[in-house]
C-alpha atoms as a PDB file:
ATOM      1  CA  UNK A   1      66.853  -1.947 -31.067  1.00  0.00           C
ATOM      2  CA  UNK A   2      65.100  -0.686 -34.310  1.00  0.00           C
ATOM      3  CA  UNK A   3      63.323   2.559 -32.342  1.00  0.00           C
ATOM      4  CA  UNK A   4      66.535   4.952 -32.254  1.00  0.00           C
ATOM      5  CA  UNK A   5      64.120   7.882 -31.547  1.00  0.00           C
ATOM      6  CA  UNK A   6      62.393  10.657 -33.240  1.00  0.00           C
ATOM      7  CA  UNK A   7      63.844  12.829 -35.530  1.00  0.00           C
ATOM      8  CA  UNK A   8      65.459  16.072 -34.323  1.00  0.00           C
ATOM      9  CA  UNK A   9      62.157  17.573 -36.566  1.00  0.00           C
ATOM     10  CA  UNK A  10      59.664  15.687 -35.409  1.00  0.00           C
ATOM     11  CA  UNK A  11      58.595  18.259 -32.286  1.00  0.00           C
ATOM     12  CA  UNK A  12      59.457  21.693 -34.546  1.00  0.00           C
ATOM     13  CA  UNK A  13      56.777  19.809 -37.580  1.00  0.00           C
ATOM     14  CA  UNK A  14      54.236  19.743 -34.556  1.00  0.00           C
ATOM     15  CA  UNK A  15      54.745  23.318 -33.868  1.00  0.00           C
ATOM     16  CA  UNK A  16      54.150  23.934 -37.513  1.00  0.00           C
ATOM     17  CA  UNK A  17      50.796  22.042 -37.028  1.00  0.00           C
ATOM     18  CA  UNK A  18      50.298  24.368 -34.242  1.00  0.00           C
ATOM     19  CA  UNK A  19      50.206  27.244 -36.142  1.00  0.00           C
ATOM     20  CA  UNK A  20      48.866  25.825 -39.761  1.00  0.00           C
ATOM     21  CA  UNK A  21      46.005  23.712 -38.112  1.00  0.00           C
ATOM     22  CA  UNK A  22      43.967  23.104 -41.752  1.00  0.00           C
ATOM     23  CA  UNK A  23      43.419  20.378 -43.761  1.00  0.00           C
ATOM     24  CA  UNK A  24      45.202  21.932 -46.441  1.00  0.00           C
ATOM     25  CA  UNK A  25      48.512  22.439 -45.258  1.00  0.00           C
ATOM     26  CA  UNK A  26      48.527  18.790 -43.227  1.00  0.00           C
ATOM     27  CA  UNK A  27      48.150  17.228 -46.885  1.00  0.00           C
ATOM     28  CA  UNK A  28      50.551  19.408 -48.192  1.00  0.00           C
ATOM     29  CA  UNK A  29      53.064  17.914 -45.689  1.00  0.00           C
ATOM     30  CA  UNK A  30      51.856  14.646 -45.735  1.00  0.00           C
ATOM     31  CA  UNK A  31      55.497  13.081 -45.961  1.00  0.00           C
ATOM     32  CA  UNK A  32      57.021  14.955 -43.495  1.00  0.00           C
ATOM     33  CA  UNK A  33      54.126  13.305 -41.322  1.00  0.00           C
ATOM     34  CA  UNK A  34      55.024   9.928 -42.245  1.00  0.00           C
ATOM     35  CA  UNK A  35      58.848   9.895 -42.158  1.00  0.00           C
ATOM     36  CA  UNK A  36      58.844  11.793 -38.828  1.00  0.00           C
ATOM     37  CA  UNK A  37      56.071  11.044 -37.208  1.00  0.00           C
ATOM     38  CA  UNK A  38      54.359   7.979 -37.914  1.00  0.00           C
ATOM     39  CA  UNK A  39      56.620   5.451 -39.636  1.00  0.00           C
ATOM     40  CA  UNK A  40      58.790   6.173 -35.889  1.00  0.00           C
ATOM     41  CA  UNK A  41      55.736   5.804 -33.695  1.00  0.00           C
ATOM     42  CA  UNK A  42      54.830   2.432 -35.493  1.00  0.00           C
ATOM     43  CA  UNK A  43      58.135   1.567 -34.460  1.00  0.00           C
ATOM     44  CA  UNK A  44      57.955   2.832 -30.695  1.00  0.00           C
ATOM     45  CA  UNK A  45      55.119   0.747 -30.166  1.00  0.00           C
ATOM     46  CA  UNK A  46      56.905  -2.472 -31.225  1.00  0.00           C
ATOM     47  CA  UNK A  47      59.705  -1.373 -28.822  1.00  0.00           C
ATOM     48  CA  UNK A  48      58.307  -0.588 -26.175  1.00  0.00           C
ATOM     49  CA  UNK A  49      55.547  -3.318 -26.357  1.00  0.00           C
ATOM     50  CA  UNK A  50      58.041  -5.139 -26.078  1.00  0.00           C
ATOM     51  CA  UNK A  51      59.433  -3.743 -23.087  1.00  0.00           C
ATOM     52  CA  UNK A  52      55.890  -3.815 -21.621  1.00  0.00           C
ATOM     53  CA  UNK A  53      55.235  -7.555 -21.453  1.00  0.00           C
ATOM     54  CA  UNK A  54      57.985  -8.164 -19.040  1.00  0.00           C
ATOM     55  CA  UNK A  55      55.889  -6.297 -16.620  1.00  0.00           C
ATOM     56  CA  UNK A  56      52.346  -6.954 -17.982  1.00  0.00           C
ATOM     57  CA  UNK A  57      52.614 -10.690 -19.991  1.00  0.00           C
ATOM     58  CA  UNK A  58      49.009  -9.899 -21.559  1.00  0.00           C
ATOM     59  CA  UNK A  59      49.676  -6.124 -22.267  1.00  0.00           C
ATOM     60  CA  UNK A  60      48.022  -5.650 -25.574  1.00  0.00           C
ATOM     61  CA  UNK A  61      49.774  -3.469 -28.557  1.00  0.00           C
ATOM     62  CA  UNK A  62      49.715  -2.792 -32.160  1.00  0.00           C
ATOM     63  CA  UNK A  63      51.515  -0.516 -34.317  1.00  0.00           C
ATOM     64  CA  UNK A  64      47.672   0.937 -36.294  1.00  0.00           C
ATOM     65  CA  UNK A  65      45.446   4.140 -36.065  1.00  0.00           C
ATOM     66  CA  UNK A  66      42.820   3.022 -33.850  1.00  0.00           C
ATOM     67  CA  UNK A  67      44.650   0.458 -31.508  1.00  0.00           C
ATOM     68  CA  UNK A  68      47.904   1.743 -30.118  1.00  0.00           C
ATOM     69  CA  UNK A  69      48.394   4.592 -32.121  1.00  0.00           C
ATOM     70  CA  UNK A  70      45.369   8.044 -32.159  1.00  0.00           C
ATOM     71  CA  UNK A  71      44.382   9.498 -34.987  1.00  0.00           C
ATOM     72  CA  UNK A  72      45.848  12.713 -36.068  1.00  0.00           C
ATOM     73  CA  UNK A  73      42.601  14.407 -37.049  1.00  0.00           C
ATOM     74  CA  UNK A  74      40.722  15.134 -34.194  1.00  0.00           C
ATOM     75  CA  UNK A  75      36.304  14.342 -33.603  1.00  0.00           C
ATOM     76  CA  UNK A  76      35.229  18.208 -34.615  1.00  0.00           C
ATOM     77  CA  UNK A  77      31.438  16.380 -34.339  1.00  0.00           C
ATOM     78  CA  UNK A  78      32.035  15.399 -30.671  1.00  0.00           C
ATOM     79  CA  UNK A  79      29.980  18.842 -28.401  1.00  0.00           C
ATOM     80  CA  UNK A  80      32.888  21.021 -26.608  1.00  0.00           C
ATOM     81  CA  UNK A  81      35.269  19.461 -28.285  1.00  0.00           C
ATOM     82  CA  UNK A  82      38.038  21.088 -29.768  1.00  0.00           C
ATOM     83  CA  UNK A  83      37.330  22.866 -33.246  1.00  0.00           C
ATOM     84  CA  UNK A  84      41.190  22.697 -34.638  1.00  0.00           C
ATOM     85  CA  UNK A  85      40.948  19.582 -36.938  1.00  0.00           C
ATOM     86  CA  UNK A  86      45.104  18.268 -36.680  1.00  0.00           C
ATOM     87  CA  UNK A  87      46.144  17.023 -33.270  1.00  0.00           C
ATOM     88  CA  UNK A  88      49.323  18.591 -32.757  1.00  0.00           C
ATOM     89  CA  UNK A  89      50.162  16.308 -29.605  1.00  0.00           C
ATOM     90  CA  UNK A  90      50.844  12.530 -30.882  1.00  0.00           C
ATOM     91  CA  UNK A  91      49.327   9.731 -28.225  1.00  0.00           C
ATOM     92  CA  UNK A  92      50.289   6.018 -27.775  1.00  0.00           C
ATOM     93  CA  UNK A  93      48.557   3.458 -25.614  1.00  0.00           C
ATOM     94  CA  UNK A  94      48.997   0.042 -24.380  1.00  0.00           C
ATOM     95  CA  UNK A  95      46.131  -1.735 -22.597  1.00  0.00           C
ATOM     96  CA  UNK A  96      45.449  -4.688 -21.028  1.00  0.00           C
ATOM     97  CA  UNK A  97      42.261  -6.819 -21.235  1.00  0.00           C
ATOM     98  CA  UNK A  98      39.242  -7.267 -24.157  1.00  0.00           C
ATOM     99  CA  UNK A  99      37.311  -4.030 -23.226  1.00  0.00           C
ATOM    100  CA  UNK A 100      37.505  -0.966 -25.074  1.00  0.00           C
ATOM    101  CA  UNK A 101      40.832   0.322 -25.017  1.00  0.00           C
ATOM    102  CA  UNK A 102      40.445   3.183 -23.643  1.00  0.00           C
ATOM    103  CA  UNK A 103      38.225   1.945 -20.957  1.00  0.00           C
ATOM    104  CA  UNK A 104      40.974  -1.140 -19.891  1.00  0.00           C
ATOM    105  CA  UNK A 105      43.476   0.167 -17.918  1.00  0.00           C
ATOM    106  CA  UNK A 106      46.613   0.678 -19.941  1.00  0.00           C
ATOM    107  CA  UNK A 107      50.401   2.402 -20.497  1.00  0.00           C
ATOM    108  CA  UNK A 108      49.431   6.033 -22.116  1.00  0.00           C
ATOM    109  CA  UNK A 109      52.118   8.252 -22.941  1.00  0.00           C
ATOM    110  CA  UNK A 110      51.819  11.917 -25.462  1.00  0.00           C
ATOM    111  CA  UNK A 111      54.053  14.002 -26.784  1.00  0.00           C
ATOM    112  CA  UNK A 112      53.732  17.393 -28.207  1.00  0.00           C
ATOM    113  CA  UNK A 113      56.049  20.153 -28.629  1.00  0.00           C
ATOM    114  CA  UNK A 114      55.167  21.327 -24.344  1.00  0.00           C
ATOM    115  CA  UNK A 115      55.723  18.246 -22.532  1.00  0.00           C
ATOM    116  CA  UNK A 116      56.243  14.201 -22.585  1.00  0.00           C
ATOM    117  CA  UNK A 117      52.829  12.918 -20.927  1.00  0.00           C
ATOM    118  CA  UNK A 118      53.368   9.585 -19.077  1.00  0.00           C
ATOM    119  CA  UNK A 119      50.409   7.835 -17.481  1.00  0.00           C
ATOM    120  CA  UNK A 120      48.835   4.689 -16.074  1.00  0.00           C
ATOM    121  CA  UNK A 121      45.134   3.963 -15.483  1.00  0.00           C
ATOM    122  CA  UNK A 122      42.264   4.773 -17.226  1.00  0.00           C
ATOM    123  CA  UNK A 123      42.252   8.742 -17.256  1.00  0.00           C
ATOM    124  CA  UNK A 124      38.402   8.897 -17.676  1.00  0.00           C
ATOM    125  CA  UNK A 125      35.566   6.342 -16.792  1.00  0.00           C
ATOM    126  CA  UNK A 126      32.360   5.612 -18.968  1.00  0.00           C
ATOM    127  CA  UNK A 127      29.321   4.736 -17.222  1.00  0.00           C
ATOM    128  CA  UNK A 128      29.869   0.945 -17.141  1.00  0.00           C
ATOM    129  CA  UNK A 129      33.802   1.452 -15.564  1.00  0.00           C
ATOM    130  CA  UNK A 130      32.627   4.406 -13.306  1.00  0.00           C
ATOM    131  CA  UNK A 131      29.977   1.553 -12.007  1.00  0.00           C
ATOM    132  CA  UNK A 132      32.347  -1.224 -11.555  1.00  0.00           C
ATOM    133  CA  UNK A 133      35.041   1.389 -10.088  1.00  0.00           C
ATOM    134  CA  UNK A 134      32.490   2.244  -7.484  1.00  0.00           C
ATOM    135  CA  UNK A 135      31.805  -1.123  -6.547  1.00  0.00           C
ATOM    136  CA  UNK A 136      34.660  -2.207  -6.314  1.00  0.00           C
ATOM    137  CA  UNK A 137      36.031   0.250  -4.108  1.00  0.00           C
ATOM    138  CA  UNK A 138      32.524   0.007  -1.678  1.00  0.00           C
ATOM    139  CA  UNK A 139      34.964  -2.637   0.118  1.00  0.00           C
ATOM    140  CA  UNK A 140      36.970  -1.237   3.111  1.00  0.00           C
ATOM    141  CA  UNK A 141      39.888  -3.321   1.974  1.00  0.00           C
ATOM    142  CA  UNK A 142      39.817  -2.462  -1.601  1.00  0.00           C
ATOM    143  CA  UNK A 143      39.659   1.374  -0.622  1.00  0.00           C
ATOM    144  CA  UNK A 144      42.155   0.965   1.513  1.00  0.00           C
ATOM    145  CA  UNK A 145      44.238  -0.844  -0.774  1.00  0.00           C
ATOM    146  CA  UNK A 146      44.202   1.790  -3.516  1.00  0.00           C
ATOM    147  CA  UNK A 147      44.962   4.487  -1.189  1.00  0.00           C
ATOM    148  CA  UNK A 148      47.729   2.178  -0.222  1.00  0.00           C
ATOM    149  CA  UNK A 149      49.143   2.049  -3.860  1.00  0.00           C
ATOM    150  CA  UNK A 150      48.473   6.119  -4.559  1.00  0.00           C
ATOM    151  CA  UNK A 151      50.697   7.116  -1.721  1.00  0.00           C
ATOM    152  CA  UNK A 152      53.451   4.653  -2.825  1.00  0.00           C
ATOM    153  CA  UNK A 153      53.231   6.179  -6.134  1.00  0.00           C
ATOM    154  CA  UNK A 154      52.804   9.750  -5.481  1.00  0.00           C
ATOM    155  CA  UNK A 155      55.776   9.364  -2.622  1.00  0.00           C
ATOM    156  CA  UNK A 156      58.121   8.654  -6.042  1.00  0.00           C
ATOM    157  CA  UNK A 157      57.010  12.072  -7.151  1.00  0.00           C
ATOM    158  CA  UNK A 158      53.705  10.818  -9.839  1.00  0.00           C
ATOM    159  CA  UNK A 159      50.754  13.044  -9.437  1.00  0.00           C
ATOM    160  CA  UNK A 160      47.142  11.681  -9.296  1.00  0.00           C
ATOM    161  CA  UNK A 161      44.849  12.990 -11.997  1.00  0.00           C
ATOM    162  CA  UNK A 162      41.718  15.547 -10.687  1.00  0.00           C
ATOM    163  CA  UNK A 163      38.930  14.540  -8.727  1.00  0.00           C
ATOM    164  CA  UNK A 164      35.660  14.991 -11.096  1.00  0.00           C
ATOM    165  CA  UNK A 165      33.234  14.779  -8.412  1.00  0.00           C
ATOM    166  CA  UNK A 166      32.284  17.053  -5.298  1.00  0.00           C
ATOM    167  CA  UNK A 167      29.307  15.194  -3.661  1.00  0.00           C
ATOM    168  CA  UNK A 168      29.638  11.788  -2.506  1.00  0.00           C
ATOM    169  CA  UNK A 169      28.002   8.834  -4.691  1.00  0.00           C
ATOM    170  CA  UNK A 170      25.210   6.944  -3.335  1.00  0.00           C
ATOM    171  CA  UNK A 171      26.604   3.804  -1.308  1.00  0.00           C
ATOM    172  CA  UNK A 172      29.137   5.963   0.345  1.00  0.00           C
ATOM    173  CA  UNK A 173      29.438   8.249   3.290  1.00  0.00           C
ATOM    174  CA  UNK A 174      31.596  10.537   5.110  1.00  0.00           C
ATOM    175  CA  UNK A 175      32.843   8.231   7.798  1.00  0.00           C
ATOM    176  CA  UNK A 176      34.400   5.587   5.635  1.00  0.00           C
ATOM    177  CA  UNK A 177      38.344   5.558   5.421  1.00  0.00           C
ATOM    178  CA  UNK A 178      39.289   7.396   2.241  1.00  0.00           C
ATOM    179  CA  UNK A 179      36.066   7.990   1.000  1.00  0.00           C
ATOM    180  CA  UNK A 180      37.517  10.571  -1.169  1.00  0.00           C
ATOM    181  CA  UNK A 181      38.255   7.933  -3.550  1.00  0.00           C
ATOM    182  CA  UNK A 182      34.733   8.022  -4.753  1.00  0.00           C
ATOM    183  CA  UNK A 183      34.997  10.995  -6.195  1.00  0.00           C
ATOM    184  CA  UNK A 184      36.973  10.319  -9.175  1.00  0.00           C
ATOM    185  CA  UNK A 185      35.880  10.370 -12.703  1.00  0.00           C
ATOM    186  CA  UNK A 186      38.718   8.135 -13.906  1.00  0.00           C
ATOM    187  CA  UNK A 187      41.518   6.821 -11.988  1.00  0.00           C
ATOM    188  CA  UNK A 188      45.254   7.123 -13.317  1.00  0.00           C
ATOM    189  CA  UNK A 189      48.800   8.532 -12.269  1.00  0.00           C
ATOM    190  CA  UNK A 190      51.299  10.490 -14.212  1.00  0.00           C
ATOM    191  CA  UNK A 191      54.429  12.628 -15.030  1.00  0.00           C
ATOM    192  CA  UNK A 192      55.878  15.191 -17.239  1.00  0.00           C
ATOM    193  CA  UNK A 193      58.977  15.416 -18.776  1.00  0.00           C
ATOM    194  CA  UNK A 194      60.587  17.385 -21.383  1.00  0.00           C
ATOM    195  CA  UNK A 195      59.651  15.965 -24.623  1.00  0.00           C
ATOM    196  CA  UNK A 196      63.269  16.353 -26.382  1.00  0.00           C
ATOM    197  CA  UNK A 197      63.726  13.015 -24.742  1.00  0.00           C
ATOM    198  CA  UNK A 198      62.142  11.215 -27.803  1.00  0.00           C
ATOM    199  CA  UNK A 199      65.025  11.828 -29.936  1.00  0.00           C
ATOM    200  CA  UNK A 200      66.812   9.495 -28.208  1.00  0.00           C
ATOM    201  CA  UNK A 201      65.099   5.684 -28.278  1.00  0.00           C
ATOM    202  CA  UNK A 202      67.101   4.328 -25.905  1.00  0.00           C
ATOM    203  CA  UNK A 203      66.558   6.543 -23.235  1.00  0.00           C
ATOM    204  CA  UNK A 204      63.104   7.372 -24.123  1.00  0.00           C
ATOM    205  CA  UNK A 205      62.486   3.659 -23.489  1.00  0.00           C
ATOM    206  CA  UNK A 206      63.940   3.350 -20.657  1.00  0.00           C
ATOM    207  CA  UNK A 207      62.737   6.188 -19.269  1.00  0.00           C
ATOM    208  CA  UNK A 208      59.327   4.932 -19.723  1.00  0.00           C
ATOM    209  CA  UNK A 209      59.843   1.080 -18.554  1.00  0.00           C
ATOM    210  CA  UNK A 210      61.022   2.742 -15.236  1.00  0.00           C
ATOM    211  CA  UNK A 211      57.673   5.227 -14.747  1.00  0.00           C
ATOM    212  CA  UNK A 212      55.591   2.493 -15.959  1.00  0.00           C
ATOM    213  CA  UNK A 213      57.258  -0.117 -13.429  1.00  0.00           C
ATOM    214  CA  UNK A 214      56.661   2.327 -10.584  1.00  0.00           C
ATOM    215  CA  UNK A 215      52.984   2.724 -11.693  1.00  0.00           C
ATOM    216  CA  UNK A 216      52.482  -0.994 -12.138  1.00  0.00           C
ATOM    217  CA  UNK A 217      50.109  -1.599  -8.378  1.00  0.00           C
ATOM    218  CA  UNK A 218      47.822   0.986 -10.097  1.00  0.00           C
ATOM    219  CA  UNK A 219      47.700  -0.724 -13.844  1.00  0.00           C
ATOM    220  CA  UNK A 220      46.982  -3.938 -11.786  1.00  0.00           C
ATOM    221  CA  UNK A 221      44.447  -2.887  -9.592  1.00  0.00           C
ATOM    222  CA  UNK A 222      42.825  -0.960 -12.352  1.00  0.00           C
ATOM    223  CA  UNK A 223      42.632  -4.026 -14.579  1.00  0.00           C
ATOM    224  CA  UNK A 224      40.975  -5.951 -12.031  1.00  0.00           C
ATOM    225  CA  UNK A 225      38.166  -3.387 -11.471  1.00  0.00           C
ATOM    226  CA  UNK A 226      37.897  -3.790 -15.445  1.00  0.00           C
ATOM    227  CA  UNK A 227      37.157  -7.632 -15.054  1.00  0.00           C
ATOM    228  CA  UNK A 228      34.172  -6.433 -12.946  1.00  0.00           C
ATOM    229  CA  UNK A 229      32.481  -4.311 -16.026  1.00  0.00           C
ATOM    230  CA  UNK A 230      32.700  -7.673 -18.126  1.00  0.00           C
ATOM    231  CA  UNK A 231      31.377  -9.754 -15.020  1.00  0.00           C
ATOM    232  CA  UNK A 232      28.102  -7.398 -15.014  1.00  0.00           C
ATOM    233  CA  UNK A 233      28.012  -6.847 -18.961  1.00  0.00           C
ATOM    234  CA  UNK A 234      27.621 -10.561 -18.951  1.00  0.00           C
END
């Protein structure tokens, strides 16, 4: 395996980011960026893509900024977002299907120097997956289904991620089964662990392939209700 893990520095040089978030001082350490945080995340991804398509065959991965690696300097433009320019938590994703990857449902995992964020889903819906979410789930069956897969997951110990919704959406009402599930503004289940786990690949990696196998139901389900945003893009 070429991922042996992060370097025993990589989570104290996040701290430092923490506490020197400026442009300046992130150039200035530019290096110590690379050798201990990037050049091993380009790595992780090839690992544990690998890993991935024994579960997922068409998982999609790649080792850049943009696709399965985030940026490091955050969108100050974006309104409300957050002002600090460095990220000081580093985020990985693997997704699955031709639509934006953040809006396919996908393998996410961060790391920062408070936890080890593992999830599966899509975390947060634009309009076009909120849409197709809501469709989808309109059917009894299909509700039923994905309440089906939540408990199985959240019996294992996963959490579900915040409803983002309070009154029902039009279509539903309050005498369908689980009509709770309508409320959601994305749709994903996670863990945290302690994030010294990355210094060790081989755990960290299997660690992961074990989360992500018992979150699998959900990754599937959630791709399928992404095939229905490309049916009505059409």
């Amino acid at each position: 395996m070429s991922f042996t893990g992060f370097a025993e520095g990589a989570l104290p040089f996040l701290e430092s980011i923490r506490k020197n978030n400026n442009k300046e001082w992130f150039e200035a350490h530019k290096k110590e960026y690379q050798e201990l945080i990037l050049n091993p995340s380009r790595l992780f991804v090839e690992e544990m893509g690998d890993h991935l398509m024994a579960l997922e065959p068409t998982i999609n991965y790649e080792p850049k900024i943009n696709k399965s690696l985030f940026r490091i300097y955050r969108d100050i433009r974006r309104m409300g977002a957050n002002k600090l320019p460095i990220k000081h938590r580093i985020g990985f994703i693997f997704w699955q299907g031709n639509a934006k990857r953040l809006q396919s449902s996908g393998f996410y995992m961060h790391f920062s120097p408070d936890e080890l964020f593992v999830a599966v889903g899509v975390r947060w819906f634009e309009k076009p997956m909120l849409d197709a979410y809501r469709g989808y789930i309109k059917d009894d069956h299909k509700r039923n289904e994905l309440k089906a897969i939540l408990d199985k997951i959240t019996a294992s110990g996963y959490k579900v991620i915040d409803k983002g919704y309070k009154r029902l959406p039009r279509g539903f009402d309050k005498d369908m089964s689980n009509v709770d599930l309508s409320l959601y503004k994305g749709m994903a289940t996670y863990t945290t662990l302690d994030p010294k786990l990355i210094t060790n690949g081989e755990k960290l990696i299997d660690k992961l392939y074990k989360i992500y196998e018992d979150m699998l139901p959900l990754q599937q389900f959630m791709y399928d209700v992404s095939l229905h945003v490309k049916e009505e893009q059409d």
